[in-house]
Structure formats: structure tokens, C-alpha cells
C-alpha atoms as a PDB file:
ATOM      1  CA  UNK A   1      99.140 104.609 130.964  1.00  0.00           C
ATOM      2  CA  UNK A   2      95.954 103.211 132.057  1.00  0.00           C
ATOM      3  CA  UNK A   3      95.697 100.128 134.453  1.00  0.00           C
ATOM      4  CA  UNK A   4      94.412  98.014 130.889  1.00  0.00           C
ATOM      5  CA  UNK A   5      96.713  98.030 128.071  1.00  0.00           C
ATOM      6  CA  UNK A   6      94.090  96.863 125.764  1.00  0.00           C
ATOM      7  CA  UNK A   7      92.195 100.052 126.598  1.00  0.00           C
ATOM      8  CA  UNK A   8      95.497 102.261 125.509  1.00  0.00           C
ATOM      9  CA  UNK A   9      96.282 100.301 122.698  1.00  0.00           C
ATOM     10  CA  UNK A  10      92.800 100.729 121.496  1.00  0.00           C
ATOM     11  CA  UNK A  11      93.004 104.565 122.164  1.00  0.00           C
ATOM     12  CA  UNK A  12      96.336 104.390 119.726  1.00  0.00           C
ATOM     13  CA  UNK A  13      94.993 101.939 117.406  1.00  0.00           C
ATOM     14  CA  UNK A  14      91.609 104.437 116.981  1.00  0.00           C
ATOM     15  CA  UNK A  15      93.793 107.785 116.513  1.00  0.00           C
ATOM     16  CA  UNK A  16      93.766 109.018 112.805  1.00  0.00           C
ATOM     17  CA  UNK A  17      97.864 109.854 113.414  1.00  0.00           C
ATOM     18  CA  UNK A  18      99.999 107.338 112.104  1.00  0.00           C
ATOM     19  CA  UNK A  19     102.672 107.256 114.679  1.00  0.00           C
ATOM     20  CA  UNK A  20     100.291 106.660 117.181  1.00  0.00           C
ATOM     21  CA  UNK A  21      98.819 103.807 115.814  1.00  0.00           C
ATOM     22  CA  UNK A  22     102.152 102.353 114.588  1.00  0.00           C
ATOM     23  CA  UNK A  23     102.820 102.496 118.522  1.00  0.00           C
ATOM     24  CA  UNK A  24      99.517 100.927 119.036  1.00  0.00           C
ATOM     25  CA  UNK A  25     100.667  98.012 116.845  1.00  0.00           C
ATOM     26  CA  UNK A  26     104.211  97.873 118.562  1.00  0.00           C
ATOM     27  CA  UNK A  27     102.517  97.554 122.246  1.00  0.00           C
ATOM     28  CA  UNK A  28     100.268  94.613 120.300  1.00  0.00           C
ATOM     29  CA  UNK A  29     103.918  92.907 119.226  1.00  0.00           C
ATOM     30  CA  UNK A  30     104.868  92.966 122.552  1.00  0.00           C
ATOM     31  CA  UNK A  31     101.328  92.163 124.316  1.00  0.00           C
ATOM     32  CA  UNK A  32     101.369  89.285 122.135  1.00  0.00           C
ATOM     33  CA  UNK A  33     104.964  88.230 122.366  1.00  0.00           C
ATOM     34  CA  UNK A  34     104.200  88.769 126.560  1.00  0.00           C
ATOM     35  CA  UNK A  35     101.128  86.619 126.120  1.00  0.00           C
ATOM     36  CA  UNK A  36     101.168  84.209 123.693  1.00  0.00           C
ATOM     37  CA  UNK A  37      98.088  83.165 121.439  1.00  0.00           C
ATOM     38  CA  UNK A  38      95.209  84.058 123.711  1.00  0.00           C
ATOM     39  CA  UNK A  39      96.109  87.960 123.437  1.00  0.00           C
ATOM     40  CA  UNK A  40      96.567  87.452 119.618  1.00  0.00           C
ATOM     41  CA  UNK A  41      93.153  86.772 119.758  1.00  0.00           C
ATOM     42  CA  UNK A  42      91.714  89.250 122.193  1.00  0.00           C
ATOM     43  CA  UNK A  43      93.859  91.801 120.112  1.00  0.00           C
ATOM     44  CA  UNK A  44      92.830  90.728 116.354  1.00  0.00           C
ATOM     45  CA  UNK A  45      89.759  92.424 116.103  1.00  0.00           C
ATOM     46  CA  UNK A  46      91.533  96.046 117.110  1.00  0.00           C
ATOM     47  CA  UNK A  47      93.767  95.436 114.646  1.00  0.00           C
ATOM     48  CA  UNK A  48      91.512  94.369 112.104  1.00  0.00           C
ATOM     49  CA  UNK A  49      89.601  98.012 112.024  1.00  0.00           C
ATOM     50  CA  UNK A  50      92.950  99.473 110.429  1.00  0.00           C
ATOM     51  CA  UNK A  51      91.855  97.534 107.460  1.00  0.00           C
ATOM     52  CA  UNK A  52      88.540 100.184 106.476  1.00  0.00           C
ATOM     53  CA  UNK A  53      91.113 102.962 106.078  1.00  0.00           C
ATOM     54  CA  UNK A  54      90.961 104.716 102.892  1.00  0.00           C
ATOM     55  CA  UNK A  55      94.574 104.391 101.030  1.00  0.00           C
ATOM     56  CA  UNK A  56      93.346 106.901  98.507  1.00  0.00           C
ATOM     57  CA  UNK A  57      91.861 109.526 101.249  1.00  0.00           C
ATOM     58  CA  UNK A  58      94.680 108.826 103.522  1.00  0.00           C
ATOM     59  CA  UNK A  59      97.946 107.614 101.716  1.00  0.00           C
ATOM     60  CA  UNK A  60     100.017 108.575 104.570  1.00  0.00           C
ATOM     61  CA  UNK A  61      98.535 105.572 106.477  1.00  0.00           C
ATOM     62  CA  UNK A  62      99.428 102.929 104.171  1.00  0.00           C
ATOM     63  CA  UNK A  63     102.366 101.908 105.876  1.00  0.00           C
ATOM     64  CA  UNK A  64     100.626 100.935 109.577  1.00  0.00           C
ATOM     65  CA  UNK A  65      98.243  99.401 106.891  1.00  0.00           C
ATOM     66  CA  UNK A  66     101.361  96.890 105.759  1.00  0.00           C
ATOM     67  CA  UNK A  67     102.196  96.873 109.276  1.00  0.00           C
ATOM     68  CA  UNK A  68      98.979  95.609 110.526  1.00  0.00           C
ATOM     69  CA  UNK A  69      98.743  93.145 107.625  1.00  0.00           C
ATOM     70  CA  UNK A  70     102.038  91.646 108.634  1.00  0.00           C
ATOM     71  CA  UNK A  71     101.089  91.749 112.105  1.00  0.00           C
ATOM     72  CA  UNK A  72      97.583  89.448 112.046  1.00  0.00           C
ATOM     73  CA  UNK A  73      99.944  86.961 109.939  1.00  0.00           C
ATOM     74  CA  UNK A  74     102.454  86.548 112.671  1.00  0.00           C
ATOM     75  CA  UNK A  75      98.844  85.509 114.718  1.00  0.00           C
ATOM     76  CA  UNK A  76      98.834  82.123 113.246  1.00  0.00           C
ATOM     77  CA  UNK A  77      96.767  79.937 111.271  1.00  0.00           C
ATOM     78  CA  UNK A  78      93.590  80.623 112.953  1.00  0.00           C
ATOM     79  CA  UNK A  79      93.376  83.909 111.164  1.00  0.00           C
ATOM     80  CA  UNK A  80      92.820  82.619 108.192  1.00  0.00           C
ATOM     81  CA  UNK A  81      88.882  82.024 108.535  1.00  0.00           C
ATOM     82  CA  UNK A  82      88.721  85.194 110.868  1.00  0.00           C
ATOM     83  CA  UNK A  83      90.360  87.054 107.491  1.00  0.00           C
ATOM     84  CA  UNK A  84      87.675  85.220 105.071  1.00  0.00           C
ATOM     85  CA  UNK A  85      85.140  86.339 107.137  1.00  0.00           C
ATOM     86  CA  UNK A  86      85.852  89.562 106.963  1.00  0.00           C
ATOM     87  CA  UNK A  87      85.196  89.153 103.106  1.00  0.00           C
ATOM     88  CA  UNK A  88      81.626  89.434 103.325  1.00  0.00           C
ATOM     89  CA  UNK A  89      81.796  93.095 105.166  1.00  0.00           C
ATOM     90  CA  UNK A  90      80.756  94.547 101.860  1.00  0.00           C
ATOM     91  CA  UNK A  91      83.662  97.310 102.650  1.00  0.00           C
ATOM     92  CA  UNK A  92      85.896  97.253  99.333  1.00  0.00           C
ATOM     93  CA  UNK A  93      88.865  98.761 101.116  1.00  0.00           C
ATOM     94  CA  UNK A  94      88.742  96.352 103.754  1.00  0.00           C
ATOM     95  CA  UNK A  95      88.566  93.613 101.424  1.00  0.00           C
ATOM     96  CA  UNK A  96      91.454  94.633  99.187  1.00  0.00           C
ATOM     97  CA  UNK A  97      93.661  94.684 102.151  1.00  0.00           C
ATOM     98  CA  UNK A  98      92.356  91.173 103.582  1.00  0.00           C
ATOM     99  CA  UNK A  99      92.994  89.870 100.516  1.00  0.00           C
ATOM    100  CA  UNK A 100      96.430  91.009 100.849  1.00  0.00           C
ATOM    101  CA  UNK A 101      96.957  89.679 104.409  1.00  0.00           C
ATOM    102  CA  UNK A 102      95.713  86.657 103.389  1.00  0.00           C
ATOM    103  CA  UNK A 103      98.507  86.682 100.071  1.00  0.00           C
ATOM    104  CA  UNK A 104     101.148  86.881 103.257  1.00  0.00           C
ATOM    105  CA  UNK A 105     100.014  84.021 104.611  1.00  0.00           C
ATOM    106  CA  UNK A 106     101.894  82.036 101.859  1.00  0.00           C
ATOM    107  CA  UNK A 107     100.871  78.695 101.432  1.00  0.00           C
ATOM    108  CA  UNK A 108      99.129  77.697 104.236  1.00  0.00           C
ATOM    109  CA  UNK A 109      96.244  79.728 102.918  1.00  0.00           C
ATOM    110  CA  UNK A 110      96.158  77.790  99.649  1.00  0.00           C
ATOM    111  CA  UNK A 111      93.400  75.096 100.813  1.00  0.00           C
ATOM    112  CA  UNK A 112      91.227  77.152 102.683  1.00  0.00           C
ATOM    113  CA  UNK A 113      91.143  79.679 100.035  1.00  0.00           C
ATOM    114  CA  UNK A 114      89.662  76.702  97.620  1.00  0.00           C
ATOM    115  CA  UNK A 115      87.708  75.570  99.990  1.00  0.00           C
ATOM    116  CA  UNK A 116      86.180  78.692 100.421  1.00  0.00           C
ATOM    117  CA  UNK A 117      86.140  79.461  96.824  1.00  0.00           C
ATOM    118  CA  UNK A 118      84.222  76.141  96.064  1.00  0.00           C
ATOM    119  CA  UNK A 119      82.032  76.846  98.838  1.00  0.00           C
ATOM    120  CA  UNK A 120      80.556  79.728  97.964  1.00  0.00           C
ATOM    121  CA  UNK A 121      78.145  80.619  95.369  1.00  0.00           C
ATOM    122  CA  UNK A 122      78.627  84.292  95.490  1.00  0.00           C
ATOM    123  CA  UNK A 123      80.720  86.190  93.252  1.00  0.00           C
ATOM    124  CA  UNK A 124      82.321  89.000  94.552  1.00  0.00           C
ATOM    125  CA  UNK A 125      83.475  86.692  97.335  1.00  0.00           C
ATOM    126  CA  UNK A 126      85.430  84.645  94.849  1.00  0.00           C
ATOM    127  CA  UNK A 127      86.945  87.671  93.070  1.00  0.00           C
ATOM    128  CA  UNK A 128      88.189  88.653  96.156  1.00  0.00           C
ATOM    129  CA  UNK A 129      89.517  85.150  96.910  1.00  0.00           C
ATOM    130  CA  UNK A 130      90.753  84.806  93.775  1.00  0.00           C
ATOM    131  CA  UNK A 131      92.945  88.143  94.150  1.00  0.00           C
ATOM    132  CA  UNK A 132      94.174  86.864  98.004  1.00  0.00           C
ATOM    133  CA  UNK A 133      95.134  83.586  95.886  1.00  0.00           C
ATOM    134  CA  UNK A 134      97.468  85.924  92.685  1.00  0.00           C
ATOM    135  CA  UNK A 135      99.119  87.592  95.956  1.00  0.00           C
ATOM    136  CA  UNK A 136     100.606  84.649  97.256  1.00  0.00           C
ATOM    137  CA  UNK A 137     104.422  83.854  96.133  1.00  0.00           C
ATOM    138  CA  UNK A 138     104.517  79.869  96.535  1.00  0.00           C
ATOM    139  CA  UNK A 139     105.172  77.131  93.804  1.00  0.00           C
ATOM    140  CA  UNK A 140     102.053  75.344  95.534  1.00  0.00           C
ATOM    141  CA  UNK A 141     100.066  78.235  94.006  1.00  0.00           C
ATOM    142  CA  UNK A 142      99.600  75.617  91.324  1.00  0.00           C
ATOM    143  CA  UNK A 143      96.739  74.122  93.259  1.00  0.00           C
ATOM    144  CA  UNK A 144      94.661  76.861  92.746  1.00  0.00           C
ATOM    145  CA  UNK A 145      95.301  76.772  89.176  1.00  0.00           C
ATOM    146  CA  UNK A 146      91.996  75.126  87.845  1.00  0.00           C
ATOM    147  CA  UNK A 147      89.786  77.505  89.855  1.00  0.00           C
ATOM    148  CA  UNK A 148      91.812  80.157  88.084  1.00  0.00           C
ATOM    149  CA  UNK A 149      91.303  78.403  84.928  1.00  0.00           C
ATOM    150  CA  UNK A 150      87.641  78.416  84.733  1.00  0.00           C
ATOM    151  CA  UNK A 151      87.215  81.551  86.216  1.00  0.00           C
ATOM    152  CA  UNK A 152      88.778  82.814  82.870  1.00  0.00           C
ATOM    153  CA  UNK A 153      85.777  82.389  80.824  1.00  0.00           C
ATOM    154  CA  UNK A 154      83.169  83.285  83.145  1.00  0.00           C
ATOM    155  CA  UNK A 155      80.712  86.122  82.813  1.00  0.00           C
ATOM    156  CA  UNK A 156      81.221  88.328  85.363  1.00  0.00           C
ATOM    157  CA  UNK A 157      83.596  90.700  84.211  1.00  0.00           C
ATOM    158  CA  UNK A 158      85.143  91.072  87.278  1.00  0.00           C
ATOM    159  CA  UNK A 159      85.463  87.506  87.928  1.00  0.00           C
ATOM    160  CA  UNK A 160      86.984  87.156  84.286  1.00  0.00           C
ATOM    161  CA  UNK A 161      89.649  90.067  84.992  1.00  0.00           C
ATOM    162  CA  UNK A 162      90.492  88.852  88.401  1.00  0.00           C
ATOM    163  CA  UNK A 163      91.421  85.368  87.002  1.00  0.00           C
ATOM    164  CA  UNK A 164      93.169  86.809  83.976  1.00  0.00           C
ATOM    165  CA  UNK A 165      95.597  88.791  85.926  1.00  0.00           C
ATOM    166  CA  UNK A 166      96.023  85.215  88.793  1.00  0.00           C
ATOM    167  CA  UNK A 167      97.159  83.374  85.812  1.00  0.00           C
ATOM    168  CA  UNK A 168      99.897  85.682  85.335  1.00  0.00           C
ATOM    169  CA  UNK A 169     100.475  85.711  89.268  1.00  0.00           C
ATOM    170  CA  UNK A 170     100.726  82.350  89.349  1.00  0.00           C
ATOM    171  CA  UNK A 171     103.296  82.187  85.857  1.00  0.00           C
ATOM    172  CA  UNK A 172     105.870  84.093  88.496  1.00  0.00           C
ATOM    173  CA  UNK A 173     105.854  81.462  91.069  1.00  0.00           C
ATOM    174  CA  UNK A 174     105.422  77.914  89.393  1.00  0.00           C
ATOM    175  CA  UNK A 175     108.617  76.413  87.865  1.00  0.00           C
ATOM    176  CA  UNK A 176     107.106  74.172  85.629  1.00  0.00           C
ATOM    177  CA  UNK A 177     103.027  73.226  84.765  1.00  0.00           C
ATOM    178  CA  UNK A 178     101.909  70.349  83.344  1.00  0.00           C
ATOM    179  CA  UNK A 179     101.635  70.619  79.499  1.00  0.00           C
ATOM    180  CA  UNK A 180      97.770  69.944  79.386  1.00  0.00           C
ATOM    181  CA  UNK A 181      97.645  73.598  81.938  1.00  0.00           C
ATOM    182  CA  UNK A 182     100.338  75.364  79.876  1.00  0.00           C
ATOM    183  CA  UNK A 183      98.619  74.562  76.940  1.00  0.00           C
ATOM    184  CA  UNK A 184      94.922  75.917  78.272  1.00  0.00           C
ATOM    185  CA  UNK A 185      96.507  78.984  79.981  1.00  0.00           C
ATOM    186  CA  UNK A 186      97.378  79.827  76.897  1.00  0.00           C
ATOM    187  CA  UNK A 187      94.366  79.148  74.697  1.00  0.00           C
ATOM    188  CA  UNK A 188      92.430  80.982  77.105  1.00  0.00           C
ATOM    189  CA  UNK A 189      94.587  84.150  77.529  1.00  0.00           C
ATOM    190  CA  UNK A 190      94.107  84.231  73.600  1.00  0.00           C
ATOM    191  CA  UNK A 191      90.537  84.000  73.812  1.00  0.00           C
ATOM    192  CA  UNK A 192      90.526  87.056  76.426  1.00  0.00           C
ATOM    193  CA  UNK A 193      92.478  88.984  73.816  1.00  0.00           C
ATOM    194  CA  UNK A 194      89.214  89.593  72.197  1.00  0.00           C
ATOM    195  CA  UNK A 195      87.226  90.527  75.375  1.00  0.00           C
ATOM    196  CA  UNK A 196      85.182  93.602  75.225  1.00  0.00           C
ATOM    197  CA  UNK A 197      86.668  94.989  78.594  1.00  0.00           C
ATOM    198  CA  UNK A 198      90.020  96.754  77.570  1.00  0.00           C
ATOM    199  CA  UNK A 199      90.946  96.001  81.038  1.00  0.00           C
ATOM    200  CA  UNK A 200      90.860  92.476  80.583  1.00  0.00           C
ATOM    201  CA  UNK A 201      92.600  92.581  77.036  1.00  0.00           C
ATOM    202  CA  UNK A 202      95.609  94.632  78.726  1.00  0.00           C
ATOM    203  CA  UNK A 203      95.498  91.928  81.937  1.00  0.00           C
ATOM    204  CA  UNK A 204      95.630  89.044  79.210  1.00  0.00           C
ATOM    205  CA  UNK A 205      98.675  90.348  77.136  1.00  0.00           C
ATOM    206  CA  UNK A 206     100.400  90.726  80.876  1.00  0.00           C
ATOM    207  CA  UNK A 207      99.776  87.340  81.485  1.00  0.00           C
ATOM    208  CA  UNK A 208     100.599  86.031  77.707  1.00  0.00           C
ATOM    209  CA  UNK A 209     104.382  88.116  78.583  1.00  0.00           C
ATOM    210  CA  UNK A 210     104.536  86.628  82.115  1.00  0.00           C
ATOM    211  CA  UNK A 211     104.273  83.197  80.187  1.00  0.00           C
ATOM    212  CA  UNK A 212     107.049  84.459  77.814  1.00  0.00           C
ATOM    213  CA  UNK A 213     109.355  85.600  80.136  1.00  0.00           C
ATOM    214  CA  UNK A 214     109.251  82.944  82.720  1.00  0.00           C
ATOM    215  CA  UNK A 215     109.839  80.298  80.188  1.00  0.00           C
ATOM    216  CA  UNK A 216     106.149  78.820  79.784  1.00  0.00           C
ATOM    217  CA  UNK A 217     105.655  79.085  76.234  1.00  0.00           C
ATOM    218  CA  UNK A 218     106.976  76.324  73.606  1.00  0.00           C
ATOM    219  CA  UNK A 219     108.771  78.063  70.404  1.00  0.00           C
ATOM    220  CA  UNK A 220     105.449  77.753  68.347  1.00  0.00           C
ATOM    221  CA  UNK A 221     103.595  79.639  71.250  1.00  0.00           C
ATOM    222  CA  UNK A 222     106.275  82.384  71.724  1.00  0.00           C
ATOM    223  CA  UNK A 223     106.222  83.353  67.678  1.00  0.00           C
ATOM    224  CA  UNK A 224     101.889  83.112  67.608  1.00  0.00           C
ATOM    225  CA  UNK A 225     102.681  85.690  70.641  1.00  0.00           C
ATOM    226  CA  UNK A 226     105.176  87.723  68.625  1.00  0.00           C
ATOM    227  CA  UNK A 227     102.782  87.885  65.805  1.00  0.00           C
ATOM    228  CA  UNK A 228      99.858  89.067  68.080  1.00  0.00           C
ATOM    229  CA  UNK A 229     101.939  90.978  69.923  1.00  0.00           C
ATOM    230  CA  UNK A 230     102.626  93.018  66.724  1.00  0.00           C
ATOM    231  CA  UNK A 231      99.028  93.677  65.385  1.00  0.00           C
ATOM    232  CA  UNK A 232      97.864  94.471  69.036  1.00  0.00           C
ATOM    233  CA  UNK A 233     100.891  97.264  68.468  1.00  0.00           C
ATOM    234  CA  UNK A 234      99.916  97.907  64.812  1.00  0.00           C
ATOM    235  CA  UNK A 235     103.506  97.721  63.826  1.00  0.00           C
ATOM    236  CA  UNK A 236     102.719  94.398  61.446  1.00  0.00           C
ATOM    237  CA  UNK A 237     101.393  94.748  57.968  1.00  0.00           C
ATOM    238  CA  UNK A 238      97.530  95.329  58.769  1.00  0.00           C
ATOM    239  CA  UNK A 239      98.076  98.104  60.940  1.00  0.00           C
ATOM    240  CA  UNK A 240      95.081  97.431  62.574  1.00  0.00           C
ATOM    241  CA  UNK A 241      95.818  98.095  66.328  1.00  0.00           C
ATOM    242  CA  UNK A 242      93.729  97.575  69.530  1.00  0.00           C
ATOM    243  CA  UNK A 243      92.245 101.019  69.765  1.00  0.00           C
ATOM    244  CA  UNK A 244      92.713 100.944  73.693  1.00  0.00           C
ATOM    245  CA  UNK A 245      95.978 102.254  74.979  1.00  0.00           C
ATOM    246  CA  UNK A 246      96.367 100.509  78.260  1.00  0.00           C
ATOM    247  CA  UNK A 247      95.964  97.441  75.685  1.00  0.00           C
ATOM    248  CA  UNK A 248      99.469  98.745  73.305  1.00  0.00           C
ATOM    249  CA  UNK A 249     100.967  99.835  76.069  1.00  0.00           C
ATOM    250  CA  UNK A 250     101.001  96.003  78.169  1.00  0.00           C
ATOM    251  CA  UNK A 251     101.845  94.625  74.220  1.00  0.00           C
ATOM    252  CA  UNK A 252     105.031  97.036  74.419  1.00  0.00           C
ATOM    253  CA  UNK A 253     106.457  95.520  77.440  1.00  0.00           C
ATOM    254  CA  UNK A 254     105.574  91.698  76.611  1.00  0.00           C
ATOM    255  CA  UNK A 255     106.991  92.487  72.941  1.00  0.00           C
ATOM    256  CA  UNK A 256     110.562  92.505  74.750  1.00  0.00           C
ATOM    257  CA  UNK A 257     109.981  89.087  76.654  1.00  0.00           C
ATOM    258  CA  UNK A 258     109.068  87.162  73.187  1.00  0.00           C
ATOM    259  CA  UNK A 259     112.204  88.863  71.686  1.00  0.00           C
ATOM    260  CA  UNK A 260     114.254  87.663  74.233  1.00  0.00           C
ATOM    261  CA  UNK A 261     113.382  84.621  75.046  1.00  0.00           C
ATOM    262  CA  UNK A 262     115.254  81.309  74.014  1.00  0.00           C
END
């Protein structure tokens, strides 16, 4: 082993064979563990590179990938900015997989993912904050709910998609919203029923059934659903079904959480 870890784990960390780097990361655990935060830091940017792999081009490495992810979490709360500025690398992989990190962080990445959300004026940056904010699993995801809100209606499409699926995200994780939200979340996901992205369409009747099955629709609401539900199917009297499939198909599985609920 040479006289500098860093310079082995780096060796491991830069080899395209996944045991090798998932003994990179282990020797990072332990640096840092040894260490404390100061080798967190020296060590963060090593690990960061893992993010540019391509999942699709090399599934095998997916796992480090989840490893690594888990790993810059465990740093602290200073990588949050070091994670949003990795945004702006213009490297779509990378991004998707900072925006999951940044989901792991929980709720302490709430705020500064507003922040930076307000902040900026440029839009891929807040789809990809707005996806970091739909990974996170905390009832405090309700504070991000107005950005999601009005990102519904805007006219990037994938700015509009983005927050249509986050709505439903956020449906998993939030006990209870205030009847004023409930009430726009669901006027909204309505009005994205007619969008002309089928993508968006299918992402709205998830959300609508996410509503549904956690418990965030009012009688009135769940039967309008029902009945939308059914022409979207083209099982109801008009037989006049979306034409997309992905669209039917999401209105199949959110047809069982109307039927079911209370």
C-alpha cells in the first residue's frame, strides 16, 4: 500500500471494477471514522466522481453508486451546498444521482433546497431540485409544498412533470395538509390531466391515486376521481379513452385506491 492512503483510495475509487471501488469507499469509512470531518472533506471530491457513471452503460455499478450516495450523507451538513453545486455540472447522470444524495439527506436539506430553488432563475436547476425535494421521506416535506405547487402550471415541460410527480412524493409522507393545499393539489392535478405531454397526464393520475390512497381526498373528490378515472380507462359510457397507454395503464392502478378507499 502506498505511504498516502488518499493516493490508494483514489487508485480504487478510479478503477472501472466494482469491488475495487466498493473497497475504495470502505478505506474512505474508515479514513473518515480515523479522522473525523477534515478527511470527509479532503475525501468528498473522490467520492463525488462515482456520481458521472453511466447506470444504463454500466448497471453493474449501481450499487457503489448507492454506496457512495450514502457515504457523502454520513459527511454532514456541509455537503449539502457542495451537492447543489454540483447541479450546475451540466452532466445529467451526475445530477440524477445528486439529487438522490441530496433526497438522503432527509430533512435537513429541506431549506436549502428552497433557498436554492428561489434563488435561482434557471430552470433545469430547479427541476433537478425539485426531484432531490420528491426523494426525501419527511412530514416537513410540506414546506416545499408551494414551490411544488406553482411549478405545476409552469411552461417548461419538464418543470411541469417534475412537480407533478413531487406532489405525489410529497402525498406519501405528509399526514395531513391544510384544506386550502389539498384542495389546489387537486385542482391542479386535474388541470394536468389535459396536458399535451402523455408523460405528465400518466404522472398526474399517479399523483390523483397517491391522494386517494393516502387518505387526501374528501368523498366528493374521491367519486370526481372515480368518474375520471373511468373515461381515462374508457370503461364509462363515452368510451372515449386517453389514447396514450402509459396514461390507462397509471388510471388502472389508481382505479383500485378510489375503490377502496373509505
Amino acid at each position: 500500500m502506498p505511504d498516502h492512503p488518499y493516493q490508494h483510495i483514489q487508485t480504487l475509487l478510479s478503477s472501472a471494477d466494482a469491488e475495487k471501488i466498493h473497497e475504495g469507499l470502505e478505506l474512505v469509512r474508515q479514513e473518515v471514522a480515523r479522522s473525523g470531518a477534515q478527511a470527509a472533506r479532503s475525501l468528498f471530491e473522490m467520492v463525488a466522481t462515482l456520481f458521472h457513471f453511466d447506470m444504463f452503460d454500466r448497471p453493474d455499478l449501481l450499487p457503489v453508486l448507492e454506496e457512495a450516495a450514502s457515504l457523502v450523507v454520513g459527511f454532514g451538513d456541509w455537503v449539502i451546498p457542495e451537492l447543489l453545486r454540483g447541479l450546475d455540472e451540466g452532466d445529467l447522470k451526475a445530477q440524477l444521482a445528486i439529487g438522490h444524495a441530496l433526497g438522503q439527506v432527509g430533512a435537513e436539506a429541506i431549506q436549502p433546497l428552497i433557498a436554492e430553488y428561489q434563488a435561482t432563475e434557471n430552470t433545469a436547476r430547479r427541476v433537478f431540485i425539485l426531484y432531490a425535494l420528491g426523494k426525501i421521506k419527511s412530514p416537513r416535506i410540506v414546506e416545499a409544498l408551494p414551490l411544488a405547487l406553482e411549478a405545476l402550471n409552469a411552461a417548461d415541460l419538464e418543470l411541469r412533470d417534475t412537480a407533478t410527480r413531487a406532489v405525489g412524493k410529497f402525498a406519501e409522507c405528509v399526514p395531513i395538509f391544510s384544506e386550502a393545499a389539498r384542495q389546489e393539489m387537486f385542482e391542479k392535478l386535474r388541470h394536468n390531466l389535459a396536458d399535451s405531454s402523455p408523460v405528465v397526464r400518466a404522472k398526474a393520475v399517479r399523483s390523483l391515486g397517491k391522494l386517494a390512497k393516502f387518505g387526501h381526498l374528501v368523498p366528493e373528490e374521491r367519486i370526481l376521481l372515480k368518474t375520471i378515472l373511468e373515461r381515462l380507462m374508457g370503461i364509462d359510457e363515452q368510451y372515449a379513452w386517453d389514447y396514450a397507454f402509459i396514461v390507462r395503464r397509471e388510471a388502472e392502478e389508481a382505479y383500485q385506491y378510489v375503490n377502496s378507499a373509505g
